[in-house]
C-alpha atoms as a PDB file:
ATOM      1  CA  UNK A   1      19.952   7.560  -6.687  1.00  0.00           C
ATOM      2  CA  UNK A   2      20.553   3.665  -6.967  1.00  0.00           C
ATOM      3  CA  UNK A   3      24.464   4.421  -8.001  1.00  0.00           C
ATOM      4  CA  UNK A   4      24.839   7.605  -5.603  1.00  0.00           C
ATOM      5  CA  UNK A   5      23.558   5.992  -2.762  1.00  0.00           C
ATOM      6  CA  UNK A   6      22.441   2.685  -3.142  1.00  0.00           C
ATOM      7  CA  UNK A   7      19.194   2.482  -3.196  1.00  0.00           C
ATOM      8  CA  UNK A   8      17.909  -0.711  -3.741  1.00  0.00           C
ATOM      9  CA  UNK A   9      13.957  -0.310  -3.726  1.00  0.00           C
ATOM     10  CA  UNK A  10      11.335   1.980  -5.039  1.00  0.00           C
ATOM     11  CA  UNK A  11       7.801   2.844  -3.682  1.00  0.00           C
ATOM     12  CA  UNK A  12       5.618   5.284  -5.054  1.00  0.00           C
ATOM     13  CA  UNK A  13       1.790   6.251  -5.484  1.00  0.00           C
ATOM     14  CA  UNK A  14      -0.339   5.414  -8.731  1.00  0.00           C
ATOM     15  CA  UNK A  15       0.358   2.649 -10.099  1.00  0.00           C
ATOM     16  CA  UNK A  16      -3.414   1.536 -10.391  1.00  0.00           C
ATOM     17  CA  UNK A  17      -4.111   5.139 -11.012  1.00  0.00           C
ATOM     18  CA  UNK A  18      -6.899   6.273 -14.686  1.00  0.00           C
ATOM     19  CA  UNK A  19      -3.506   7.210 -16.625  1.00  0.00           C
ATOM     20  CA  UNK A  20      -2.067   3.627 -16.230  1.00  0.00           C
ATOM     21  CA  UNK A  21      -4.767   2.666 -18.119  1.00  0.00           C
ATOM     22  CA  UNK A  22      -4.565  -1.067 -16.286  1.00  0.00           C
ATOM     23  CA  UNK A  23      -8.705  -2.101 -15.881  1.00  0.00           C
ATOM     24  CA  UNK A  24     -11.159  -0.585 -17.797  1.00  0.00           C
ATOM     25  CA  UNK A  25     -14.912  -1.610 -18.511  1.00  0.00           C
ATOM     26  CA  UNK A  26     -16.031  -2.606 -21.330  1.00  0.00           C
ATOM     27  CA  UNK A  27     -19.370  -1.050 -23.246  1.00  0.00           C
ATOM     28  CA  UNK A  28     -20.362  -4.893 -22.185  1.00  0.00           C
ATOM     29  CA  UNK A  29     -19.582  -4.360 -18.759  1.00  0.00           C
ATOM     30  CA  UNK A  30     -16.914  -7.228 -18.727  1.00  0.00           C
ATOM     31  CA  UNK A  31     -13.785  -5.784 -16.599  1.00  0.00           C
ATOM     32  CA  UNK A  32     -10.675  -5.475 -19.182  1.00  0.00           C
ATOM     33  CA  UNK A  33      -6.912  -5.730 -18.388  1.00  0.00           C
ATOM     34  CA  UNK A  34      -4.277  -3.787 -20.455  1.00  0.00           C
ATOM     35  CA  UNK A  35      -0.837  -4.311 -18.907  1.00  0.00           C
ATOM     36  CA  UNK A  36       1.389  -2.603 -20.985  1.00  0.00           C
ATOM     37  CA  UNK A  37       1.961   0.657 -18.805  1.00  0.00           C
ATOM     38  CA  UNK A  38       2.531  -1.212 -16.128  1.00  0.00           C
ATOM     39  CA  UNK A  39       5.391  -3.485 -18.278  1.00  0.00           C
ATOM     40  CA  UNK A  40       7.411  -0.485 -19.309  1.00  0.00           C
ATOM     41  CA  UNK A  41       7.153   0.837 -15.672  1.00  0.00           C
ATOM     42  CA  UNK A  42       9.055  -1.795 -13.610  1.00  0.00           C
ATOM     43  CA  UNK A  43      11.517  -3.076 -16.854  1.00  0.00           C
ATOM     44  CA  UNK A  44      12.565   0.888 -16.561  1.00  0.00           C
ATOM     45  CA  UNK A  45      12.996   0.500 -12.645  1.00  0.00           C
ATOM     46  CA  UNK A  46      15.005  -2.787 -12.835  1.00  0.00           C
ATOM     47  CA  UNK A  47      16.992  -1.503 -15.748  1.00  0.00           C
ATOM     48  CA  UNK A  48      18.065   0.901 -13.298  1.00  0.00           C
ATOM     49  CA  UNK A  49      19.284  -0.753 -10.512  1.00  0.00           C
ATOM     50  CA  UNK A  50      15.819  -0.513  -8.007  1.00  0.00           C
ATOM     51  CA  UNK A  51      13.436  -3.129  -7.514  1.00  0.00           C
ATOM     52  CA  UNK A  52       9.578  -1.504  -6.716  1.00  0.00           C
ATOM     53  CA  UNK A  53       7.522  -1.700  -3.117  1.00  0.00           C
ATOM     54  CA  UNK A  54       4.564  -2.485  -5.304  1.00  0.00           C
ATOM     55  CA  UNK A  55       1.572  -0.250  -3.241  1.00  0.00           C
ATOM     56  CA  UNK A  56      -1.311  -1.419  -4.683  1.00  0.00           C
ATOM     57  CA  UNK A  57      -3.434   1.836  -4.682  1.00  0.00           C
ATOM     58  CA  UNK A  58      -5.747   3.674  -5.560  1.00  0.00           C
ATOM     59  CA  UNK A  59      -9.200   2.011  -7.374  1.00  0.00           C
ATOM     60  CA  UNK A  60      -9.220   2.164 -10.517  1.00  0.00           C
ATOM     61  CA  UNK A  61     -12.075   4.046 -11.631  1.00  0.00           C
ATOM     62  CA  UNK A  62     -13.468   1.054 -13.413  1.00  0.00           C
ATOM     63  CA  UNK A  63     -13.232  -0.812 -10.200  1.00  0.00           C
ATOM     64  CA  UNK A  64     -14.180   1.794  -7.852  1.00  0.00           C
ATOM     65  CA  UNK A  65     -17.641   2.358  -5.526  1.00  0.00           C
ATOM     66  CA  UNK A  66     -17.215   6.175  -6.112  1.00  0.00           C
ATOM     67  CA  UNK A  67     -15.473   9.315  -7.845  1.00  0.00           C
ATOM     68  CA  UNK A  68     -13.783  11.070  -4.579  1.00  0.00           C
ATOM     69  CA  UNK A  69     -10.147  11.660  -5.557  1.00  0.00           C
ATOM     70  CA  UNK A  70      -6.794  12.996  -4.687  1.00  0.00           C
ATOM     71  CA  UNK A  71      -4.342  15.299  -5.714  1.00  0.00           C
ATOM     72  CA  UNK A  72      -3.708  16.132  -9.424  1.00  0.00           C
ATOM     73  CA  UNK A  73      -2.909  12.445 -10.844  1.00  0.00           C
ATOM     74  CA  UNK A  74      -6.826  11.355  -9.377  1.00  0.00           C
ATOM     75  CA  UNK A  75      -6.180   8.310  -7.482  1.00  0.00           C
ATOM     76  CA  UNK A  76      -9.551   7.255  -6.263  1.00  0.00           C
ATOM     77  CA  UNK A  77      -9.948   6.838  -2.771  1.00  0.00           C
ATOM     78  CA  UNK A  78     -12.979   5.208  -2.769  1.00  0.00           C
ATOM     79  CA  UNK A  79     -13.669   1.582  -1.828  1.00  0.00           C
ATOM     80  CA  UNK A  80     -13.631  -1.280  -4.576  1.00  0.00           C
ATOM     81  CA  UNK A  81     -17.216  -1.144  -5.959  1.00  0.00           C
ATOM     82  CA  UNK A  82     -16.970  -5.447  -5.762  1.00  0.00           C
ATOM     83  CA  UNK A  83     -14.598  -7.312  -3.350  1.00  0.00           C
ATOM     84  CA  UNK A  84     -15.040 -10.331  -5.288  1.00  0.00           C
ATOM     85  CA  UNK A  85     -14.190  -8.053  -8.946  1.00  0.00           C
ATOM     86  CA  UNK A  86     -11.435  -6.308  -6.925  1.00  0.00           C
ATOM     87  CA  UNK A  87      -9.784  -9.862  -5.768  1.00  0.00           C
ATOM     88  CA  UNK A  88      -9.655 -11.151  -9.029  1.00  0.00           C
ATOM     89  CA  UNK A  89      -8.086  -7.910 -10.360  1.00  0.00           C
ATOM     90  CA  UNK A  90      -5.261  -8.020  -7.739  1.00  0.00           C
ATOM     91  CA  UNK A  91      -4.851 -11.679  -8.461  1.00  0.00           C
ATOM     92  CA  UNK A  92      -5.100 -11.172 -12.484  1.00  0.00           C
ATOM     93  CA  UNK A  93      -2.177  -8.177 -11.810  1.00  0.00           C
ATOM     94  CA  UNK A  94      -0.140 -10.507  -9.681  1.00  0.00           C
ATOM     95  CA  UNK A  95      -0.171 -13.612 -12.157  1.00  0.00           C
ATOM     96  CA  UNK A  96       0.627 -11.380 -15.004  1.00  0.00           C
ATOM     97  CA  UNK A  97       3.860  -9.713 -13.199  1.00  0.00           C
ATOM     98  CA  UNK A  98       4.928 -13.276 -12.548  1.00  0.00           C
ATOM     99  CA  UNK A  99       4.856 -14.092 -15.585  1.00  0.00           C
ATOM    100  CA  UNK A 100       6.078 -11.554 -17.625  1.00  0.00           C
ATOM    101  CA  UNK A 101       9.060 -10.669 -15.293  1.00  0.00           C
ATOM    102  CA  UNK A 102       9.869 -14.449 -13.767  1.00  0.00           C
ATOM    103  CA  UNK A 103       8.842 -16.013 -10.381  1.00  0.00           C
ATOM    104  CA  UNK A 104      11.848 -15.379  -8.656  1.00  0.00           C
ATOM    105  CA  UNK A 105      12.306 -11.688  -9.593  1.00  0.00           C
ATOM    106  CA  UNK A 106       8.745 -10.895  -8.535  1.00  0.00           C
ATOM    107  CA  UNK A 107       8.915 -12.969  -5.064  1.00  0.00           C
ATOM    108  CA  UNK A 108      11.670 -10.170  -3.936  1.00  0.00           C
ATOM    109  CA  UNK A 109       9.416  -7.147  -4.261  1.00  0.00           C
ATOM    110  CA  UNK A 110       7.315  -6.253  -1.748  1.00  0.00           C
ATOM    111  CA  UNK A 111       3.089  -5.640  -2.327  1.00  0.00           C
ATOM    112  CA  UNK A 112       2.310  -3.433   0.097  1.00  0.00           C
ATOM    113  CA  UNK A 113      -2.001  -2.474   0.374  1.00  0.00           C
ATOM    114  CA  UNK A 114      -3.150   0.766  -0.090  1.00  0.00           C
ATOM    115  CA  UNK A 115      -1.651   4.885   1.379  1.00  0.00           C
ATOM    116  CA  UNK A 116      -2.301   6.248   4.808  1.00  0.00           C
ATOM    117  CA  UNK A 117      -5.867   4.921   5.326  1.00  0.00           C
ATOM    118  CA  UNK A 118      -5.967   6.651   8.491  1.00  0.00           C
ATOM    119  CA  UNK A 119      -6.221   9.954   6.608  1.00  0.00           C
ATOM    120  CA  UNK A 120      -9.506  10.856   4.795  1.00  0.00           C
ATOM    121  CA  UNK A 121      -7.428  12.613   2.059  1.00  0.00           C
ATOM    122  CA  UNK A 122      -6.648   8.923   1.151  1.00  0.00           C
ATOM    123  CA  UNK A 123      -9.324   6.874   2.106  1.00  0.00           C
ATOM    124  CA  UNK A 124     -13.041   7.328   2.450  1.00  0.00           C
ATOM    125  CA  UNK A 125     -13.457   4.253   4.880  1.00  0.00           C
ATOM    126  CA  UNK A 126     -12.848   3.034   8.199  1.00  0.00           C
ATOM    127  CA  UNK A 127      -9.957   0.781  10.161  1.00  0.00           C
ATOM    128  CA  UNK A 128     -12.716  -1.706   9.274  1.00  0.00           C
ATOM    129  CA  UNK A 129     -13.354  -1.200   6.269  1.00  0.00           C
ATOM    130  CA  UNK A 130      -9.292  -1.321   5.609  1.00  0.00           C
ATOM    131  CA  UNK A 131      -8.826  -4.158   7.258  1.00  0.00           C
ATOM    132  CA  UNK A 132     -11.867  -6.200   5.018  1.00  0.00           C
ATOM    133  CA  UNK A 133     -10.169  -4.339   1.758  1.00  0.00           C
ATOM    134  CA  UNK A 134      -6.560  -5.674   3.238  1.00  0.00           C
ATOM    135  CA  UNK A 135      -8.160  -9.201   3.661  1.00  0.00           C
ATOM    136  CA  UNK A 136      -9.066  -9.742   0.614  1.00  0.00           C
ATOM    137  CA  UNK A 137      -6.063  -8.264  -1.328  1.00  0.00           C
ATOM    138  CA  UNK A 138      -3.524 -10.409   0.500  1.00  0.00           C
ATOM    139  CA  UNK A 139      -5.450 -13.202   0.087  1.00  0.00           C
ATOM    140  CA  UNK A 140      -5.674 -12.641  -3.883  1.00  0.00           C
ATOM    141  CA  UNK A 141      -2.109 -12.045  -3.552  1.00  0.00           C
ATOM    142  CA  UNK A 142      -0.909 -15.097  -1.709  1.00  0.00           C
ATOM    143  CA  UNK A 143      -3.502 -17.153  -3.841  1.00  0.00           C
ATOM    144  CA  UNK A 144      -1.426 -16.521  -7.127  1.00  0.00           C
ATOM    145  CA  UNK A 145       2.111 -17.119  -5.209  1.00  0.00           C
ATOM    146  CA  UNK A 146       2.131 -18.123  -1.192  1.00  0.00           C
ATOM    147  CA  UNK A 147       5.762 -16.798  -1.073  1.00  0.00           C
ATOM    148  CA  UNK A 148       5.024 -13.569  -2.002  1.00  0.00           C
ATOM    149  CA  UNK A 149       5.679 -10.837   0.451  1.00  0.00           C
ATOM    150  CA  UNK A 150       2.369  -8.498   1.098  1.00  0.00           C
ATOM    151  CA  UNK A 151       1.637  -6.288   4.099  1.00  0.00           C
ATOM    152  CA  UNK A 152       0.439  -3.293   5.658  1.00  0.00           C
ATOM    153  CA  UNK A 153      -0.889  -1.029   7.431  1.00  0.00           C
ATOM    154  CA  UNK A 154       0.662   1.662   5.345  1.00  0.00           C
ATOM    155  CA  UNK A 155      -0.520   4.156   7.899  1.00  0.00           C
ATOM    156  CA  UNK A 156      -0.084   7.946   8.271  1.00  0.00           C
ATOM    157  CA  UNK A 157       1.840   8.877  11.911  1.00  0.00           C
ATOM    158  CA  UNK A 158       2.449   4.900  12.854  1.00  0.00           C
ATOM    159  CA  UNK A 159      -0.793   4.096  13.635  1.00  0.00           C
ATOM    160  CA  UNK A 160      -3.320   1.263  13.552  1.00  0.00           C
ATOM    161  CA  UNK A 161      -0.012  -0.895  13.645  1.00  0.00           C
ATOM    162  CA  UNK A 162      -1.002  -2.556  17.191  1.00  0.00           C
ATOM    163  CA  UNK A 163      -4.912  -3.956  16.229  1.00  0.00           C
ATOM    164  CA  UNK A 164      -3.759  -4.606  12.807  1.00  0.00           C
ATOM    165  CA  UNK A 165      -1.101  -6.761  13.965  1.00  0.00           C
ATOM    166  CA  UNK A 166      -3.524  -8.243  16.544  1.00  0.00           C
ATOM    167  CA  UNK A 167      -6.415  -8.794  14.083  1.00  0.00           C
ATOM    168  CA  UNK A 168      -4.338 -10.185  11.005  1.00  0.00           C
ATOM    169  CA  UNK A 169      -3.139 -12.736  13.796  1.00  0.00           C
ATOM    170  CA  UNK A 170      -6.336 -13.934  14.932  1.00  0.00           C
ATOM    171  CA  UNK A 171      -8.063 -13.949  11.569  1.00  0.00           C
ATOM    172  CA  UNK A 172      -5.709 -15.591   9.858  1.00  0.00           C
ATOM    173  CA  UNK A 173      -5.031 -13.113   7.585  1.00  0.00           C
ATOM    174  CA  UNK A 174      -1.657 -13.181   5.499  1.00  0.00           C
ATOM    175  CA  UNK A 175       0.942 -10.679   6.937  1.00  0.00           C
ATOM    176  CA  UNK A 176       4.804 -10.628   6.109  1.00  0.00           C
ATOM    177  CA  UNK A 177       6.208  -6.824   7.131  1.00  0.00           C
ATOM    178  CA  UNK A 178       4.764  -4.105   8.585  1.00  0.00           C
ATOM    179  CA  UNK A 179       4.849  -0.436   7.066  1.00  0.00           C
ATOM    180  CA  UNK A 180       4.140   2.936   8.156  1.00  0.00           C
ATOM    181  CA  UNK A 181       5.027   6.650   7.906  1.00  0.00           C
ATOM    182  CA  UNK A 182       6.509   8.946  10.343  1.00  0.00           C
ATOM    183  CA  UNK A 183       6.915  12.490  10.260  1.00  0.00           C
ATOM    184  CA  UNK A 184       8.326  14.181  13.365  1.00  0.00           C
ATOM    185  CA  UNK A 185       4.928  16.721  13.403  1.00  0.00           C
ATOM    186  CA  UNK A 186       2.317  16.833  15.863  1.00  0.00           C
ATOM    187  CA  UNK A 187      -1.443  18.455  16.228  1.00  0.00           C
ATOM    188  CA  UNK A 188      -0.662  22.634  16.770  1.00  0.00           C
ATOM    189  CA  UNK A 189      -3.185  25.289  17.494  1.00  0.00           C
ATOM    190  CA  UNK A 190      -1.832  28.807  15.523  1.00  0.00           C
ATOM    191  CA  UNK A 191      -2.641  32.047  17.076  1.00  0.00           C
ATOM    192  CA  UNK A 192      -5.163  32.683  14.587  1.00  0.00           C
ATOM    193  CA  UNK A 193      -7.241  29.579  15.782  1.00  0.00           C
ATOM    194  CA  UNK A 194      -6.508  27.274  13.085  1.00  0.00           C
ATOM    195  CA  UNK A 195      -5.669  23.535  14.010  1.00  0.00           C
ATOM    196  CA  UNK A 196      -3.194  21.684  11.849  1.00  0.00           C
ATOM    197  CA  UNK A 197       0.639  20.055  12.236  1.00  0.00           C
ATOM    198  CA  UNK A 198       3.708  21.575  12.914  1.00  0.00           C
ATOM    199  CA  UNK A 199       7.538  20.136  12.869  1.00  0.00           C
ATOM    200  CA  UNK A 200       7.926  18.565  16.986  1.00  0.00           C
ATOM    201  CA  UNK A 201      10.425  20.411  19.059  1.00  0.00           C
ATOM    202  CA  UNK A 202      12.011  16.916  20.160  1.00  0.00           C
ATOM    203  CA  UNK A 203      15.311  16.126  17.443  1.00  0.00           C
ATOM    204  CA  UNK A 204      13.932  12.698  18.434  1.00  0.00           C
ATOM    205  CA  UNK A 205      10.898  12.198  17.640  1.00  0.00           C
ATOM    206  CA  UNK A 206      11.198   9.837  14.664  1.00  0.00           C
ATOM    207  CA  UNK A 207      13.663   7.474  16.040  1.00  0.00           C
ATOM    208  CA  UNK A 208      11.452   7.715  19.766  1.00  0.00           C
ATOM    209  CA  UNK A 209       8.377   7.011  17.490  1.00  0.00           C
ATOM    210  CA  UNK A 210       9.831   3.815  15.387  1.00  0.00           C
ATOM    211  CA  UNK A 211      11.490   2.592  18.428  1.00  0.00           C
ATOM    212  CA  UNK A 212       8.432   2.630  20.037  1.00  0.00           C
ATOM    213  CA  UNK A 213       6.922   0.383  17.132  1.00  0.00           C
ATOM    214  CA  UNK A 214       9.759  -2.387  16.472  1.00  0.00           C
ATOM    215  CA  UNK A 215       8.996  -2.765  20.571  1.00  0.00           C
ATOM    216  CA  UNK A 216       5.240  -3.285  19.923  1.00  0.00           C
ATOM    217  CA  UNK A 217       6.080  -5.666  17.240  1.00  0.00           C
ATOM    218  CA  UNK A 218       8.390  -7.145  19.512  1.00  0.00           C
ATOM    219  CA  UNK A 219       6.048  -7.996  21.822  1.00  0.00           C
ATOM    220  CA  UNK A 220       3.104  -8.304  19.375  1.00  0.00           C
ATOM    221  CA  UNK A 221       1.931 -12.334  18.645  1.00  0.00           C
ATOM    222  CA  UNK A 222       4.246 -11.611  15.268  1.00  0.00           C
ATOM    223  CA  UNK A 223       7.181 -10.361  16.406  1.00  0.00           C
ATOM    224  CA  UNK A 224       9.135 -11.499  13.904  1.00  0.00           C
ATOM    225  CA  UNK A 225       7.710  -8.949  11.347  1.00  0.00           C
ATOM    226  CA  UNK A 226      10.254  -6.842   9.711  1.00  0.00           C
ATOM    227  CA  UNK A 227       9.356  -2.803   9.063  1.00  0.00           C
ATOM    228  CA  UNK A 228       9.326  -0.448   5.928  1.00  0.00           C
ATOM    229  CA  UNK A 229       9.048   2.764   7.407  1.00  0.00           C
END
């Protein structure tokens, strides 16, 4: 894909997910950190041409307040059992990739928090209990490096995008890009009764829909922000 067409970055679920094997607990309790997987992971991307869109998601079980799940790889959507354990994991990850794969390599990635917390197949909590979880994991970020890039709200649909903006602003909370997804669907009622999504009958309504959000950044207190959609 990078040769073909260019591709120049790489974001994808799981990278905190059981089979990475990146925090476990010890039979003392003591959180441990094994960063191997994660090692071979991005040398193999940058070998290749891509750089990653690092999403930090899901808990790892270790690290996590429950056992809820999704999809067959079991990323746990559950909050972070301890901010405070969580922040230093984040900020343990971050120094590590700095150092193993150079300042200046890892300051032109992108960290982006979390998948679609706006859908419960992804997150068991709340805008604010995303926004508290996206707090803190910026913060661990920027405390490791300042000039690294971090932002969210890597909604579902474009949403949240308008508070978050608004709230990151007057909390103070680190923000450098804005990301979301977009899928041309909509809320459909079938004949049989059943509610769910189907493909919008306007050829625009992606493009009308991110339009729509580079003008609310536009005229957001940030409207610098650049967008990952």
């Amino acid at each position: 894909a990078h040769r073909a067409c260019g591709f120049q970055f790489i974001r994808f679920h799981g990278v905190l997910n059981p089979d990475m094997h990146i925090a476990v607990r010890s039979p003392t309790g003591k959180i441990q950190y094994h960063w191997q997987r994660i090692d071979r992971l991005y040398t193999d991307l940058l070998r290749a041409g891509v750089k990653p869109i690092v999403e930090l998601s899901f808990v790892p079980r270790a690290l996590a307040s429950g056992k809820r799940t999704v999809f067959f790889y079991q990323g746990n959507i559950t909050l972070p059992h301890s901010i405070s354990e969580w922040s230093g994991f984040i900020a343990a990850l971050v120094r590590h990739l700095e150092l193993h794969f150079g300042v200046s390599e890892v300051r032109s990635w992108y960290f982006e928090v979390w998948n679609e917390p706006n859908y419960s197949a992804f997150f068991t909590g709340t805008y604010k209990n995303y926004l508290a979880l996206y707090a803190a994991t910026a913060r661990a970020v920027k405390s490791v490096d300042p000039r690294l890039r971090v932002g969210g709200p890597a909604t579902s649909g474009l949403g949240w995008i308008s508070e978050f903006i608004h709230d990151c602003f007057q909390r103070h909370i680190p923000l450098d890009f804005i990301s979301s997804h977009t899928y041309g669907c909509g809320p459909h009622q079938w004949r049989s009764g059943q509610k769910g999504l189907r493909v919008g009958g306007n050829p625009a309504s992606i493009a009308n829909g991110i339009r729509g959000v580079i003008s609310g950044i536009r005229n957001s207190q940030m409207p610098r922000l650049p967008l990952l959609i």
